[in-house]
Protein backbone atom coordinates (compact mmCIF):
# COMPACT_ATOMS: atom_id res chain seq x y z
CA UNK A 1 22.12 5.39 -8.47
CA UNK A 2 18.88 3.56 -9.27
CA UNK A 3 17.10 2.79 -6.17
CA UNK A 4 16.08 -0.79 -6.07
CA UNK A 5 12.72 -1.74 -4.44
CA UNK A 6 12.27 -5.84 -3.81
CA UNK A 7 8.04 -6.25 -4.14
CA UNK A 8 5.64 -8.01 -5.95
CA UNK A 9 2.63 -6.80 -7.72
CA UNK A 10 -0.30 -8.22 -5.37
CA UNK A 11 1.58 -6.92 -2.01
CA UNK A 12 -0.51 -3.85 -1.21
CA UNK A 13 2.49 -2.43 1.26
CA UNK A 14 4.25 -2.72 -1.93
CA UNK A 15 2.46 -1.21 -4.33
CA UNK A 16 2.48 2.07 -1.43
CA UNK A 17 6.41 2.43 -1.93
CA UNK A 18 6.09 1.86 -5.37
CA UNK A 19 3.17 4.36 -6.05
CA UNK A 20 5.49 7.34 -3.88
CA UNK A 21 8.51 6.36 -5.55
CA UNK A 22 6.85 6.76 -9.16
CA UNK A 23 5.30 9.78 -8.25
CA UNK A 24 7.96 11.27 -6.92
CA UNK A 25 10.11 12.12 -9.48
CA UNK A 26 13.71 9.24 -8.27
CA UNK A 27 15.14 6.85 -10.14
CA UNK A 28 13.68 3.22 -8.91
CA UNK A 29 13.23 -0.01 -10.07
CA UNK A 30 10.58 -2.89 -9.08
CA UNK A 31 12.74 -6.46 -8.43
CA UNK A 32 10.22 -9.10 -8.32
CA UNK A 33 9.92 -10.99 -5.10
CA UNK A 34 8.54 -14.23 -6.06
CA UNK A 35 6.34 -14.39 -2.83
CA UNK A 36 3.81 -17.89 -4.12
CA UNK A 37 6.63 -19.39 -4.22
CA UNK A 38 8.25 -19.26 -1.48
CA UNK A 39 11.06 -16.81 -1.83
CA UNK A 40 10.31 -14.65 1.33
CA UNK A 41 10.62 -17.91 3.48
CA UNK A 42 13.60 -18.87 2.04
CA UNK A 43 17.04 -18.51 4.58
CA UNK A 44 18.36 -16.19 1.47
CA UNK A 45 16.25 -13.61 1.55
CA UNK A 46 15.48 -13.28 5.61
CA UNK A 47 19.70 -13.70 5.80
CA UNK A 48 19.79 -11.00 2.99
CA UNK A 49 17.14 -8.78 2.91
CA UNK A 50 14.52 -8.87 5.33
CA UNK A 51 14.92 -11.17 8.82
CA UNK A 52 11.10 -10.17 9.05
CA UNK A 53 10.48 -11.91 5.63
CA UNK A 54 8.04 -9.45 3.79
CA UNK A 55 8.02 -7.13 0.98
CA UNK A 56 8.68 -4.75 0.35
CA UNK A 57 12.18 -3.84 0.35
CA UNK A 58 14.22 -0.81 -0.38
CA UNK A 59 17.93 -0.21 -1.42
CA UNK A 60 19.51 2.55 -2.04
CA UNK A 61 23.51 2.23 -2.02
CA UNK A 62 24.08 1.42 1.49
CA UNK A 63 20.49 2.26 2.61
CA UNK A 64 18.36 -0.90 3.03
CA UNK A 65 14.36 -0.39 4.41
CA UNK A 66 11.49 -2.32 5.08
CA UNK A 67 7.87 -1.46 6.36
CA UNK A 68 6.38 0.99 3.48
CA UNK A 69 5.86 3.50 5.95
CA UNK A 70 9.90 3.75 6.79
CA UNK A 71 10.10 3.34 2.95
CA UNK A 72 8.06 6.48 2.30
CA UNK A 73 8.98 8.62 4.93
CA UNK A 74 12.72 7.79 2.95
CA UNK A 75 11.10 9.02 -0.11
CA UNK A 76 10.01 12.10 1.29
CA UNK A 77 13.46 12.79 2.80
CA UNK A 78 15.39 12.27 -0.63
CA UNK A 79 12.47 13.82 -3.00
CA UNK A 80 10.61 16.54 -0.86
CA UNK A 81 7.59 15.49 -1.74
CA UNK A 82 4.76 13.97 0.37
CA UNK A 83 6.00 14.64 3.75
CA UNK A 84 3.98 17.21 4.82
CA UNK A 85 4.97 21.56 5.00
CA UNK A 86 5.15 21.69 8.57
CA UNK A 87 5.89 20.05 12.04
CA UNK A 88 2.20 19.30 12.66
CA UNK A 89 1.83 18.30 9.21
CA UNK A 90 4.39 15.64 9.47
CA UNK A 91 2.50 14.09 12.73
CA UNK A 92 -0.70 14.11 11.11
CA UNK A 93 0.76 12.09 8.33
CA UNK A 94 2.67 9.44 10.68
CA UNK A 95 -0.73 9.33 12.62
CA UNK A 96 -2.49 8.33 9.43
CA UNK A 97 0.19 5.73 8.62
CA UNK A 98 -0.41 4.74 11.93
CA UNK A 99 -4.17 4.24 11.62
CA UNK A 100 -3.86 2.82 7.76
CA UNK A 101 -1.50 -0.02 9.21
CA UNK A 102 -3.51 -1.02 12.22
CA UNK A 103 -7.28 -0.78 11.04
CA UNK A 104 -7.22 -0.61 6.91
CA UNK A 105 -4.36 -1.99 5.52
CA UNK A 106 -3.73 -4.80 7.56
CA UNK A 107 -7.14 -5.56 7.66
CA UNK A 108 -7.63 -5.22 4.16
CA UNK A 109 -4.58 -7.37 3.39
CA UNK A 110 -5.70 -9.99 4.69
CA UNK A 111 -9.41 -10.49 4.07
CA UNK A 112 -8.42 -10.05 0.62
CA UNK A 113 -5.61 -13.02 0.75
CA UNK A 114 -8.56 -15.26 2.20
CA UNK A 115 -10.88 -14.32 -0.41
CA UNK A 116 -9.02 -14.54 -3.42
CA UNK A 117 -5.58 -16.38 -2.80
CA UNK A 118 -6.75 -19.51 -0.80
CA UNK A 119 -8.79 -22.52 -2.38
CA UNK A 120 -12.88 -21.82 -1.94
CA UNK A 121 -12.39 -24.82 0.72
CA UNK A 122 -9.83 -23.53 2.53
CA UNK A 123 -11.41 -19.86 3.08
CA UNK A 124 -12.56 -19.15 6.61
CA UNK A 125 -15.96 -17.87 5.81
CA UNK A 126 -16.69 -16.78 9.96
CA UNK A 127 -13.10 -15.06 10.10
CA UNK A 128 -13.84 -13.17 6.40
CA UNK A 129 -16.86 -11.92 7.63
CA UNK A 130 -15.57 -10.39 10.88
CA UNK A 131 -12.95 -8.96 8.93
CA UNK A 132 -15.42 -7.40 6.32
CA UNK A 133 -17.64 -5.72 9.39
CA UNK A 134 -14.49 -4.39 10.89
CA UNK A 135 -13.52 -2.80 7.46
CA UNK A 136 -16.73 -1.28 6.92
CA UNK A 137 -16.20 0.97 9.75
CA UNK A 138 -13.14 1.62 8.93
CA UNK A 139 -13.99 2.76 5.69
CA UNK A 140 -16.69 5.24 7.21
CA UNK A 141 -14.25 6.88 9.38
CA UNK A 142 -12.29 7.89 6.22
CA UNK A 143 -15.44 8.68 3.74
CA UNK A 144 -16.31 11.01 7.17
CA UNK A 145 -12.38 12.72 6.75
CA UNK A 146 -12.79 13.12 3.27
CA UNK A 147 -15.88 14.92 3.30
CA UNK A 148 -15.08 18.56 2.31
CA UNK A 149 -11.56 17.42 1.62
CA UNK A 150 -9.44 16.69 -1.38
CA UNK A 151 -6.89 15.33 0.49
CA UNK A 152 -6.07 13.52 4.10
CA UNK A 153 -4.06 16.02 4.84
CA UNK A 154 -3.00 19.43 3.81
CA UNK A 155 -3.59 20.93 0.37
CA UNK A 156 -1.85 17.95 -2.15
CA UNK A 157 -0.83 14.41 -2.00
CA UNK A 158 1.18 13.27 1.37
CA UNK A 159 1.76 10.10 2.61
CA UNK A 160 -1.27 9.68 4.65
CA UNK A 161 -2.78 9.38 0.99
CA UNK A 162 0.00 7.27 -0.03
CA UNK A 163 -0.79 4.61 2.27
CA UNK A 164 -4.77 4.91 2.15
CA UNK A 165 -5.12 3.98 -0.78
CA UNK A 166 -2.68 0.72 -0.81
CA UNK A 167 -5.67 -2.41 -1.31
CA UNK A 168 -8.39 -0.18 -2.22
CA UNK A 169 -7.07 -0.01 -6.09
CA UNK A 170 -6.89 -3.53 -6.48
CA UNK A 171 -9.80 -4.92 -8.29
CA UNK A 172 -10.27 -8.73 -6.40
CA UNK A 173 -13.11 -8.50 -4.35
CA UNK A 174 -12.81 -8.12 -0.09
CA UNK A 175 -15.45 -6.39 0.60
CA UNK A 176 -14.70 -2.95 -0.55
CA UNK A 177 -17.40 -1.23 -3.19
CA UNK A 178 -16.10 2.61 -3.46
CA UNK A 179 -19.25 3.49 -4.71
CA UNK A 180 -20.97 2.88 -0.86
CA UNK A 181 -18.53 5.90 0.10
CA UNK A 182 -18.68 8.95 -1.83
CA UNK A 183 -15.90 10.61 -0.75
CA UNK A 184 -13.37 8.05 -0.83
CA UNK A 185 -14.53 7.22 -4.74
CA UNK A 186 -13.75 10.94 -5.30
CA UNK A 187 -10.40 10.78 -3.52
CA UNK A 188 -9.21 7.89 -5.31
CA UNK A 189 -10.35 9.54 -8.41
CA UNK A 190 -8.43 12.62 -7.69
CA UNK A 191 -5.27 10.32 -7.05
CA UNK A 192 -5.38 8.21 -10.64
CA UNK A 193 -6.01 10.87 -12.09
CA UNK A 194 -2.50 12.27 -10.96
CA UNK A 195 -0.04 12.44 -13.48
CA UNK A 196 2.33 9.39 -13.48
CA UNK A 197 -0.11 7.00 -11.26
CA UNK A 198 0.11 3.33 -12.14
CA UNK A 199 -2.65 0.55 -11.10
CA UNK A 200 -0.74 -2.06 -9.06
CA UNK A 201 -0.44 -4.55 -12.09
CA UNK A 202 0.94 -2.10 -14.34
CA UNK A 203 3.67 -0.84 -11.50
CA UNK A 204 5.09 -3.75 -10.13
CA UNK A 205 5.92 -7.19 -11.57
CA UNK A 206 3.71 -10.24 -10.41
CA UNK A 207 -0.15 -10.86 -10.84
CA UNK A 208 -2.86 -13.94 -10.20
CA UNK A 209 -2.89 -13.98 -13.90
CA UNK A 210 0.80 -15.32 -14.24
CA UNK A 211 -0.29 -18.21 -12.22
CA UNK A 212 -3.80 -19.10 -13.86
């Protein structure tokens, strides 16, 4: 059975579920979310798919997830990929997730909504940037991990990579310049040049340039 995930292409929690499902091997499908428009808000989809209205979204059969992280930890169950070799392994992964959600990704997310998905009048210059300070340090505790590393952790893509690298492929500007960190540019290097990766645009249906 095909396993069905609900996204769009400028949802960076999407594009992490998307990028482990492509890479690992299962049979999956993107189903646009049409989230500028409205659909997530709409009684339909919280009634139907997610109460919490976000992507992305995950079904398989009977199996219905939200929250990437849940999604790929699901992938890694089904495929055996990504989840780490051992016990310790496996926490070291969930406490990257962990970190990604609450001081990257989120961060990330959002800074890059104001900045690029908001009319120039409407952007909250002071709030942007906080944000972008905030991200910079963020962005130097990771360079630091990566130093003498290929990986987050272990020997070969997991997870903790999987969800890294969610915004920082995405080429509108929030802040983020790869080149001011070494060892991130590398990483993400070593990770498109994986066979099978897909930029976010090319993964997922939905882009800013279906509504210029």
């Amino acid at each position: 059975m095909t396993i069905k995930l609900h996204c769009f292409g400028e949802s960076g929690h999407s594009y992490k579920a998307a990028l482990a499902l492509e890479l690992s091997g299962l049979d999956w499908e993107p189903v646009k979310i049409d989230f500028f428009g409205g659909e997530g808000r709409t009684a339909q989809f919280r009634e139907g798919l997610n109460v919490m209205g976000e992507a992305p979204v995950m079904i398989d059969g009977a199996v219905k997830l939200t929250q990437s992280g849940v999604i790929q930890d699901y992938i890694s169950e089904k495929s055996g990929k990504f989840g780490g070799c051992d016990a310790a392994e496996r926490r070291e992964i969930l406490r990257w997730i962990l970190w990604d959600n609450h001081k990257l990704s989120s961060m990330a997310g959002v800074t890059r909504f104001l900045m690029n998905f908001l009319p120039e009048d409407k952007q909250p210059k002071e709030v942007i940037a906080f944000n972008q300070g905030r991200l910079a340090g963020t962005y130097a505790v990771l360079d630091a991990h990566l130093a003498g590393r290929d990986w987050i952790v272990g020997d070969g893509i997991t997870n903790a990579d999987l969800t890294c690298c969610g915004y920082l492929y995405y080429p509108e500007p929030f802040g983020f310049d790869r080149r001011e960190f070494p060892n991130i540019d590398a990483w993400l290097t070593r990770l498109s040049d994986t066979p099978g990766w897909k930029a976010p645009y090319d993964l997922m249906p939905g882009s800013p340039a279906d509504r210029a």
